[in-house]
Protein backbone atom coordinates (compact mmCIF):
# COMPACT_ATOMS: atom_id res chain seq x y z
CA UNK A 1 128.71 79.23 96.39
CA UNK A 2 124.89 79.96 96.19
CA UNK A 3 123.07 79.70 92.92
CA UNK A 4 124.91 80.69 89.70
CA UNK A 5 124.74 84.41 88.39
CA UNK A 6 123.15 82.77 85.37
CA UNK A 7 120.01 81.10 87.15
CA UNK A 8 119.31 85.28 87.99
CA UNK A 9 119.94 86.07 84.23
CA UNK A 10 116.71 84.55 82.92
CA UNK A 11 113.13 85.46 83.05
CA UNK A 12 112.27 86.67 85.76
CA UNK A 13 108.72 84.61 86.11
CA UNK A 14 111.00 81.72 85.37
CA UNK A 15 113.10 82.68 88.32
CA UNK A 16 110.36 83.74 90.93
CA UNK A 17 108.70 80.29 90.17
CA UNK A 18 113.03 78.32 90.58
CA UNK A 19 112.89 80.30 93.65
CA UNK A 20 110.44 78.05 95.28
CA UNK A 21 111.84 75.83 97.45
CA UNK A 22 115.36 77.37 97.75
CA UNK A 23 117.26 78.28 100.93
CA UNK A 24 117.93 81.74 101.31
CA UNK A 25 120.76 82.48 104.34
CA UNK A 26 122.07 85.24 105.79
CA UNK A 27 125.58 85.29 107.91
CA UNK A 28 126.59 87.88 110.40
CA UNK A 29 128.22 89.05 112.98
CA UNK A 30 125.54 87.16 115.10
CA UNK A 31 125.84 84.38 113.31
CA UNK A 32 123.84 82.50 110.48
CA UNK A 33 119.79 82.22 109.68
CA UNK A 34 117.97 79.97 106.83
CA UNK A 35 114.47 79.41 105.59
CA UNK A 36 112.64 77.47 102.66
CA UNK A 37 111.86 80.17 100.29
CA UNK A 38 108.07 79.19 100.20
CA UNK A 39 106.20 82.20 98.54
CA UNK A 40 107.79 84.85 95.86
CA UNK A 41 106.85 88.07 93.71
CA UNK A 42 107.92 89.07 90.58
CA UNK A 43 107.93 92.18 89.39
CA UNK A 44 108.92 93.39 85.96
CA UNK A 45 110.04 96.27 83.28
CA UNK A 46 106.93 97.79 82.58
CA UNK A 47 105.12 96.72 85.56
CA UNK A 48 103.53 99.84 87.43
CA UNK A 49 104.01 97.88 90.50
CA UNK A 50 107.81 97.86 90.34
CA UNK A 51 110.44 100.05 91.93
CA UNK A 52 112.18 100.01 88.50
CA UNK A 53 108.87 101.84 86.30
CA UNK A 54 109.85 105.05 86.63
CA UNK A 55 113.67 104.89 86.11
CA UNK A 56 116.77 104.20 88.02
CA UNK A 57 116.68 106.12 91.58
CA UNK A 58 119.54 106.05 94.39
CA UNK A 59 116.42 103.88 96.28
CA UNK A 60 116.37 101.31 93.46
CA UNK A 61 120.14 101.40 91.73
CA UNK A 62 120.71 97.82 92.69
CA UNK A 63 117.25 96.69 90.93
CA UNK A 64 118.82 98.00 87.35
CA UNK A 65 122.25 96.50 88.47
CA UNK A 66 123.64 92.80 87.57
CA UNK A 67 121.60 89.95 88.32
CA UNK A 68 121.75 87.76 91.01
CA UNK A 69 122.17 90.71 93.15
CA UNK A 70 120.39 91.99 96.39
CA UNK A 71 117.73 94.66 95.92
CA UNK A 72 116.97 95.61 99.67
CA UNK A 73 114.91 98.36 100.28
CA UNK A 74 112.91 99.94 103.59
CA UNK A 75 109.11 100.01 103.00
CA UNK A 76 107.22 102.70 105.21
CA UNK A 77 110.02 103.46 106.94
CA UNK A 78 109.87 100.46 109.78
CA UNK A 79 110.44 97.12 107.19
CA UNK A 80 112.78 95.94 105.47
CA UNK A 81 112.04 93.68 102.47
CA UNK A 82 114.54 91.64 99.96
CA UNK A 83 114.76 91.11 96.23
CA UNK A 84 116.67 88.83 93.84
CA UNK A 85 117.97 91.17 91.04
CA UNK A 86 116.91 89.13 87.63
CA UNK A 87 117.19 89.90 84.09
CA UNK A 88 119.71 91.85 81.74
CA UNK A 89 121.48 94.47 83.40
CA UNK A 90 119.37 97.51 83.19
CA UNK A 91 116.61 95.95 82.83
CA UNK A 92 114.88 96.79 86.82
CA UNK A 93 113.60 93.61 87.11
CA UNK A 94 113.72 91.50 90.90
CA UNK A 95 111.96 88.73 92.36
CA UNK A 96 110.69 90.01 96.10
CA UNK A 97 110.74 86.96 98.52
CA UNK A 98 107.57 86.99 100.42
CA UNK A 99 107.71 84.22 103.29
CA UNK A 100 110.14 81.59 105.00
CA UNK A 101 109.76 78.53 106.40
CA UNK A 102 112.33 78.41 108.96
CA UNK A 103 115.01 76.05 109.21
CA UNK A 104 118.58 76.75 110.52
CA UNK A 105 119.20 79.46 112.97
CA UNK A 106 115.54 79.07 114.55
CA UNK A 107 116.70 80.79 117.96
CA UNK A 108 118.45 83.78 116.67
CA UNK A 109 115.72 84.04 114.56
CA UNK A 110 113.16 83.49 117.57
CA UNK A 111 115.02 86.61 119.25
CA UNK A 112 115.39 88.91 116.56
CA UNK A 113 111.61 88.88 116.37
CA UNK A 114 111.07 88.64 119.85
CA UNK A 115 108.33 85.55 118.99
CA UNK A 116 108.47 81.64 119.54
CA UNK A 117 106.19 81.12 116.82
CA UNK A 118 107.27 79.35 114.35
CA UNK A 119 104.34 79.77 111.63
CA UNK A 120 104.44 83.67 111.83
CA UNK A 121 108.51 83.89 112.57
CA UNK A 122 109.17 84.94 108.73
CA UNK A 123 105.69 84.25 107.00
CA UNK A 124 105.87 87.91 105.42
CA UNK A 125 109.04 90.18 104.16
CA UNK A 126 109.39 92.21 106.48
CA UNK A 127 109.27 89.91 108.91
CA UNK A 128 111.45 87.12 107.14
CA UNK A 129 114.27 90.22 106.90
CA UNK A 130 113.59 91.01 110.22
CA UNK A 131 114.64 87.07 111.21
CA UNK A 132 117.52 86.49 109.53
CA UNK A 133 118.98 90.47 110.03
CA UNK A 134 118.75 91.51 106.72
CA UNK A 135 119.92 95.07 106.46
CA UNK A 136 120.26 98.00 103.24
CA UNK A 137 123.52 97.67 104.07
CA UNK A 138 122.87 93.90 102.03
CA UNK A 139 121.27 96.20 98.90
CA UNK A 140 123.57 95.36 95.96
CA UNK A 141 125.46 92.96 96.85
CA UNK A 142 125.54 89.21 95.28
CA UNK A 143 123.50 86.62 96.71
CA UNK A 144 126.21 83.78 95.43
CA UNK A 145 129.14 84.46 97.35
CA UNK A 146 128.02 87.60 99.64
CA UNK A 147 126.95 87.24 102.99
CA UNK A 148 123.12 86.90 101.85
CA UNK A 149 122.92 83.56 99.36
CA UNK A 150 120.47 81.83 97.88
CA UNK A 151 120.85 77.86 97.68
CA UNK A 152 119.12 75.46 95.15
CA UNK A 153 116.20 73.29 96.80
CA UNK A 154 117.36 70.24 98.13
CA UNK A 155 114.29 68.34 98.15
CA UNK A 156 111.49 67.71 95.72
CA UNK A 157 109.39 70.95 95.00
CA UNK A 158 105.69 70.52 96.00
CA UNK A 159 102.90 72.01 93.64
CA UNK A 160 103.59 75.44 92.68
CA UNK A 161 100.34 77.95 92.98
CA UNK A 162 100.23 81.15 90.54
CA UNK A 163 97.95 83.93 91.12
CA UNK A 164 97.49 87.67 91.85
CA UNK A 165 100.18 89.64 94.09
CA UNK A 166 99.23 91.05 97.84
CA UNK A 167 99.88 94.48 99.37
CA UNK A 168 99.69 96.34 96.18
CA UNK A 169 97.15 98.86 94.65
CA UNK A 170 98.98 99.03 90.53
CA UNK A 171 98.82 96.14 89.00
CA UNK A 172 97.54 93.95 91.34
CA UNK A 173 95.30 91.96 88.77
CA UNK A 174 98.58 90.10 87.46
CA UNK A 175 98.81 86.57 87.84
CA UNK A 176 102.80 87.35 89.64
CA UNK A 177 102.67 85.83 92.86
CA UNK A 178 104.13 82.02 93.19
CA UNK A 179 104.01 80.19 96.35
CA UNK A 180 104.24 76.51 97.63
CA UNK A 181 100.45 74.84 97.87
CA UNK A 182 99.59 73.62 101.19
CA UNK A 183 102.71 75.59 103.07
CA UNK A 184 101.44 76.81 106.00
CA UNK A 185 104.48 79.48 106.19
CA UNK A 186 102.78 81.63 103.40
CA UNK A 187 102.58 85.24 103.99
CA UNK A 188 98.82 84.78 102.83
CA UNK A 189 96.74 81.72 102.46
């Protein structure tokens, strides 16, 4: 089992920052890919950033469903990117994970992006998706016994940096963004 249903039921800047350090792995048919979660978003009710602000959509159902659910998503139609559903349900609030560092499944991950690199093999989320093959067809379901879980950290968290979220135009003065210091996986440095 991956992380309890009620680690996702909390506040959600309490979760994004829990996240840190947690292995997030994805099985399928072509077998199984893991990374460090190393850099996270979090995005909330009345946050103009968020899916969720407007109201509940067929795009972002899964963001107002339980917690500790997958909120996957296709950003200009070419990326994928992945959420951890957190919060009350009905709430539409997720944690995006930003960046990986690798560390099971490093070939298939190597060929599903076509790179060797290791630094730049999931140091983004579309490209981290892109590595370990997740799919919408992952949207909604439950990252503690689905094929997509989250596991806790097993080793001591380093210092955890908090400042202003990347990629965005609303919002993007908030203080939401939560990543490892020093990793050299982050999507942004």
């Amino acid at each position: 089992m991956g992380l309890p249903q009620s680690f996702y039921e909390r506040d959600t800047v309490a979760v994004a920052r829990d996240l840190l350090g947690c292995l997030l792995i994805n099985r399928d048919k072509d077998g199984a890919a893991a990374g460090r979660i190393v850099e996270v978003e979090a995005y909330l009710r009345d946050d103009p950033a968020a899916h969720s602000y407007r109201g509940m959509t067929e795009r972002n159902r899964a963001m107002f469903g339980p917690a500790g659910h997958a909120y996957v998503y296709r950003i200009y139609g070419l990326h994928t990117c992945v959420n951890a559903v957190t919060g009350a349900e009905g709430r539409g609030e997720a944690v995006l994970i930003r960046a990986l560092e690798p560390v099971a499944g490093i070939d298939l991950m190597q060929a599903r992006r076509g790179r060797d690199d290791l630094i730049s093999l999931a140091n983004g989320p579309g490209k981290l998706t892109e590595a370990l093959g997740i799919t919408t067809d992952l949207d909604g379901t439950s990252l503690s016994c689905g094929p997509l879980r989250i596991y806790p950290p097993t080793a001591r968290r380093e210092e955890i940096v908090q400042t202003t979220r990347v990629g965005i135009t609303k919002a993007a003065d908030l203080p939401l963004r939560f990543y490892l210091k020093g990793n050299p996986y982050l999507s942004r440095r």
